[in-house]
Protein backbone atom coordinates (compact mmCIF):
# COMPACT_ATOMS: atom_id res chain seq x y z
CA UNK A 1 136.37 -150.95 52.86
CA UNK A 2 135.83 -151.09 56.47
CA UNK A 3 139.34 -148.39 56.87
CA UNK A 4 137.82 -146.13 54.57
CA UNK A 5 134.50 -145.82 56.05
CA UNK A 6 132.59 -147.96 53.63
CA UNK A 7 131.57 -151.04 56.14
CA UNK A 8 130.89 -150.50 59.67
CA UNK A 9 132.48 -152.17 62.60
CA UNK A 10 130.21 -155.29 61.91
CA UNK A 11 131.50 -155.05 57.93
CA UNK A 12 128.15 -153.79 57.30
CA UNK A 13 127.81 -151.03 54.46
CA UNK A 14 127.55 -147.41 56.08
CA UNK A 15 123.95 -146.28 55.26
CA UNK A 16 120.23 -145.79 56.07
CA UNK A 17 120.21 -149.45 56.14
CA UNK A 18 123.04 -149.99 58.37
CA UNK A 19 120.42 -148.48 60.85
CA UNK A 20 117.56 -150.09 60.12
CA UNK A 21 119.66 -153.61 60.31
CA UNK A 22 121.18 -152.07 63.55
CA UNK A 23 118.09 -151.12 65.25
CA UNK A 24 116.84 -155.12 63.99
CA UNK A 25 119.43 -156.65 65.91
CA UNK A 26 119.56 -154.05 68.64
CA UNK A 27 123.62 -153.65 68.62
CA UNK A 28 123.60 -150.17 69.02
CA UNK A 29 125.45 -148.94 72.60
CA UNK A 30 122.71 -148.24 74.93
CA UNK A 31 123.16 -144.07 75.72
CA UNK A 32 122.38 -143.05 79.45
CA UNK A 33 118.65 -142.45 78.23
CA UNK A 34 115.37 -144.29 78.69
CA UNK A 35 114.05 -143.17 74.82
CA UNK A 36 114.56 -146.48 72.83
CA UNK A 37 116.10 -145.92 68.97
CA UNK A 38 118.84 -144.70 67.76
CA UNK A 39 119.17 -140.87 68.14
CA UNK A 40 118.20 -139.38 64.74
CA UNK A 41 116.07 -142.55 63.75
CA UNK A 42 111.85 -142.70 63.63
CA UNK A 43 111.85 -145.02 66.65
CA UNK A 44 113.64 -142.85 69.08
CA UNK A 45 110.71 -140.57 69.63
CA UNK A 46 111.06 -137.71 72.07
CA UNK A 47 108.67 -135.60 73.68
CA UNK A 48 109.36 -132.69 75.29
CA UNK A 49 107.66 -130.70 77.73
CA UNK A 50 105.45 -127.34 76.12
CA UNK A 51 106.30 -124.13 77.33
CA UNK A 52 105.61 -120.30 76.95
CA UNK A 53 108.14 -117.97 77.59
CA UNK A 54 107.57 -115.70 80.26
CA UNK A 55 108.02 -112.47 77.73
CA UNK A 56 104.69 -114.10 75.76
CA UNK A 57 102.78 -114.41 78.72
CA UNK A 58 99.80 -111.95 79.74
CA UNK A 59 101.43 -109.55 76.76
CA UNK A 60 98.34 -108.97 74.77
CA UNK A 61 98.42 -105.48 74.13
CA UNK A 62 96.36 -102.83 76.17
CA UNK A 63 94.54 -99.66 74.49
CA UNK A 64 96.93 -96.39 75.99
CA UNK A 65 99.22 -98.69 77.19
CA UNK A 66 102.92 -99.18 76.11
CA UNK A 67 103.62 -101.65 73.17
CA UNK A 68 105.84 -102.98 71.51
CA UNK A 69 106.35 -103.85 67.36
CA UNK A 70 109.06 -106.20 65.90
CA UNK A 71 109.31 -106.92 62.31
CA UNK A 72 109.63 -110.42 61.38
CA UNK A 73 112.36 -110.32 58.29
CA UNK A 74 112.61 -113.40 56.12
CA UNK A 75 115.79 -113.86 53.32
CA UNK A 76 115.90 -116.83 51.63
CA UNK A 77 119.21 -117.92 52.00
CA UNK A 78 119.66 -121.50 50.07
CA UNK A 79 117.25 -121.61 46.98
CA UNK A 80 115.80 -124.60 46.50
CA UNK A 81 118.24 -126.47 43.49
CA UNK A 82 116.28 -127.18 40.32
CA UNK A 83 116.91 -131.09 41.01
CA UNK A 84 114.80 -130.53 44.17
CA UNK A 85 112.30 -128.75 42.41
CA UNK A 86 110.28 -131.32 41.05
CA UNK A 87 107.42 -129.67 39.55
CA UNK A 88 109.24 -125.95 38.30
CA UNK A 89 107.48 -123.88 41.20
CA UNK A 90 109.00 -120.08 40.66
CA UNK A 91 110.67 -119.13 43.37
CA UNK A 92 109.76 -116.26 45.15
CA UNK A 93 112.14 -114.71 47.86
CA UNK A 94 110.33 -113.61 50.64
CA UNK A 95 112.75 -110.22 50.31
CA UNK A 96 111.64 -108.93 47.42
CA UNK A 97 108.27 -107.92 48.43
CA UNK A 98 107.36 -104.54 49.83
CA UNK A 99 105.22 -106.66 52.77
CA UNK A 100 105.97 -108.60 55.83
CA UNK A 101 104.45 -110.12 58.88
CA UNK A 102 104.84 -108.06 62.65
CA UNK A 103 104.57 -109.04 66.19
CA UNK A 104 102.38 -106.52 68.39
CA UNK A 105 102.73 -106.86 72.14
CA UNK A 106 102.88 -105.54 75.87
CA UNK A 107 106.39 -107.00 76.35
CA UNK A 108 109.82 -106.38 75.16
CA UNK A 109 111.04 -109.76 73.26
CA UNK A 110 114.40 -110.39 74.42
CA UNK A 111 117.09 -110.47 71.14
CA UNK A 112 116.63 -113.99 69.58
CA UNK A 113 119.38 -115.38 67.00
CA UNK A 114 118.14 -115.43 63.67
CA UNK A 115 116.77 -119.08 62.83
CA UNK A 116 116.33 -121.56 59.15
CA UNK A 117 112.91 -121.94 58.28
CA UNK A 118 112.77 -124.71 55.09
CA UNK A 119 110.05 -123.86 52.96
CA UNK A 120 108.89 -124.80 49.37
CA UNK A 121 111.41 -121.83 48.30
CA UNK A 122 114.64 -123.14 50.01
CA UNK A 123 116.37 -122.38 53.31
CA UNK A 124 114.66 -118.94 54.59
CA UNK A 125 116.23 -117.39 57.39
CA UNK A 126 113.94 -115.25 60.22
CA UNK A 127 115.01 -113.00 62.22
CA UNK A 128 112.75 -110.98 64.70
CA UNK A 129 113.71 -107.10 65.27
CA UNK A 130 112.12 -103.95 67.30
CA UNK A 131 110.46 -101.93 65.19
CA UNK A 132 109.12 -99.33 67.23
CA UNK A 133 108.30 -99.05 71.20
CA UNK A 134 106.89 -97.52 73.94
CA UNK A 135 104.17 -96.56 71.56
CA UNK A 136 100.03 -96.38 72.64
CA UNK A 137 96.98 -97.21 70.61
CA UNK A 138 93.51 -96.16 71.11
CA UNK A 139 90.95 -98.98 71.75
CA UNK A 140 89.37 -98.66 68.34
CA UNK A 141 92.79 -99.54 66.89
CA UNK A 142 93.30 -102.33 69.18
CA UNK A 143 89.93 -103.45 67.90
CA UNK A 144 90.68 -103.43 64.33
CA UNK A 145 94.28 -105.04 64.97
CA UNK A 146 92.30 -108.09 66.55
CA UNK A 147 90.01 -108.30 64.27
CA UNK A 148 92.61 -108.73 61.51
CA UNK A 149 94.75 -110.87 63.65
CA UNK A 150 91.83 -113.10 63.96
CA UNK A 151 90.65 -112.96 60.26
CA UNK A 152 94.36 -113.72 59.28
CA UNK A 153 94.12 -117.35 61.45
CA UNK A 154 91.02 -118.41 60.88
CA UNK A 155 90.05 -117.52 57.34
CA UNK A 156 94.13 -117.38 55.67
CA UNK A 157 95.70 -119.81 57.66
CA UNK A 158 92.15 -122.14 58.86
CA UNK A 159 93.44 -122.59 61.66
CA UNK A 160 90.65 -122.02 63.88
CA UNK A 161 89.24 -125.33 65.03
CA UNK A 162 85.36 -126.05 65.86
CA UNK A 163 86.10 -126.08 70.03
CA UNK A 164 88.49 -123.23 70.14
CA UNK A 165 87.57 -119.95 70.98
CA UNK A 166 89.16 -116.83 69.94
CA UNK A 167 89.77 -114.83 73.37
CA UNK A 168 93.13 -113.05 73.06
CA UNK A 169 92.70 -111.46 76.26
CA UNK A 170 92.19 -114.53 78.53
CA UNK A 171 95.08 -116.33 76.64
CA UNK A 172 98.33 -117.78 78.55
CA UNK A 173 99.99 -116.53 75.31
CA UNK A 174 98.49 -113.74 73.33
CA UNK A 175 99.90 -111.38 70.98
CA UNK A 176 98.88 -109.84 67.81
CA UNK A 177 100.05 -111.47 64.40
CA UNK A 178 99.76 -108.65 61.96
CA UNK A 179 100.67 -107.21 58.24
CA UNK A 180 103.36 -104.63 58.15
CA UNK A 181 104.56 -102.45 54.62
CA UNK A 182 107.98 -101.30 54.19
CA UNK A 183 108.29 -98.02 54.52
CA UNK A 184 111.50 -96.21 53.17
C-alpha cells in the first residue's frame, strides 16, 4: 500500500486524517515560515497585508472629466453537477441575460486575466473589459450614477453598516458599481 500511494511514509492512510493525525503529532517538515500548520490546513492561518491598487485610488469619477467604463462579463463555465445540487436550485447562467454589472471610473484599469468565481450556479468565470473611454458626464448624471451606486449597496446588497458613511469622493478607493444592458 505504502508503493502505491495508499499509506504515507509513517504507513498511515493518505487522507484528511493523515493531516489531522500529522498536525497531532507535529511530524510535518518545518517550511522556512513562521505560520504554524500545514499549508492548506485550518491551522495555518495567513494574513496578508490590504492593499488598493494605485489605478483604484482617487478614481471616482469627475462631472466633464474623462472616464472610463468596463463591462464586467460573467460565463459560467463548470455547472454545478446535480449530485452537488442538493436542493434542485435551476441554474441560471449569468450569460443568458440581456443585463450585467459595469465599473465607472477616472482611471484606465490595466488588462486583468479573467478569474473563477464559485457561486451557487457552478464555476463562473469574470472577466473585466473597456467598454467605452475618454467619455464626459454632466454633474446631474454623476448624481444619479451615485445615487444608484449607493442604493445598489446599501438596500440590494445591505451592505452599508450603522458607522459607515457613504462619501465616494473622500474615499481611498472609489468607483461607481453600476447596471449596464446589452446593447446589440
Amino acid at each position: 500500500l505504502h508503493k502505491i500511494g495508499e499509506l504515507d511514509d509513517h504507513l498511515m492512510p493518505v487522507g484528511k486524517e493523515t493531516v489531522k493525525y500529522e498536525e497531532e503529532l507535529d511530524l510535518h517538515d518545518e517550511e522556512e515560515t513562521s505560520v504554524p500548520g500545514r499549508p492548506g490546513s485550518t491551522k495555518r492561518r495567513q494574513c496578508y497585508p490590504k492593499a488598493i491598487p494605485e489605478c483604484l485610488r482617487g478614481c471616482y469619477p469627475v462631472p466633464e472629466q474623462p472616464c472610463y467604463l468596463y463591462v464586467i462579463g460573467m460565463v459560467l463555465t463548470t455547472p454545478l453537477p446535480d449530485e452537488l445540487n442538493f436542493r434542485r436550485r435551476k441554474l441560471y447562467p449569468p450569460e443568458d441575460t440581456t443585463r450585467c454589472f459595469g465599473i465607472l471610473t477616472a482611471k484606465p484599469i490595466p488588462r486583468i486575466p479573467h478569474f473563477p468565481v464559485y457561486t451557487r450556479s457552478g464555476e463562473v468565470t469574470i472577466s473585466i473589459e473597456l467598454q467605452k473611454s475618454g467619455f464626459t458626464l454632466r454633474a446631474e448624471q454623476l448624481e444619479l450614477i451615485t445615487r444608484l451606486h449607493q442604493y445598489i449597496f446599501s438596500h440590494i446588497l445591505r451592505l452599508e453598516k450603522p458607522a459607515l458613511e457613504f462619501k465616494p469622493v473622500e474615499a481611498d478607493s472609489a468607483y461607481c458599481v453600476l447596471p449596464l444592458n446589452f446593447v446589440e
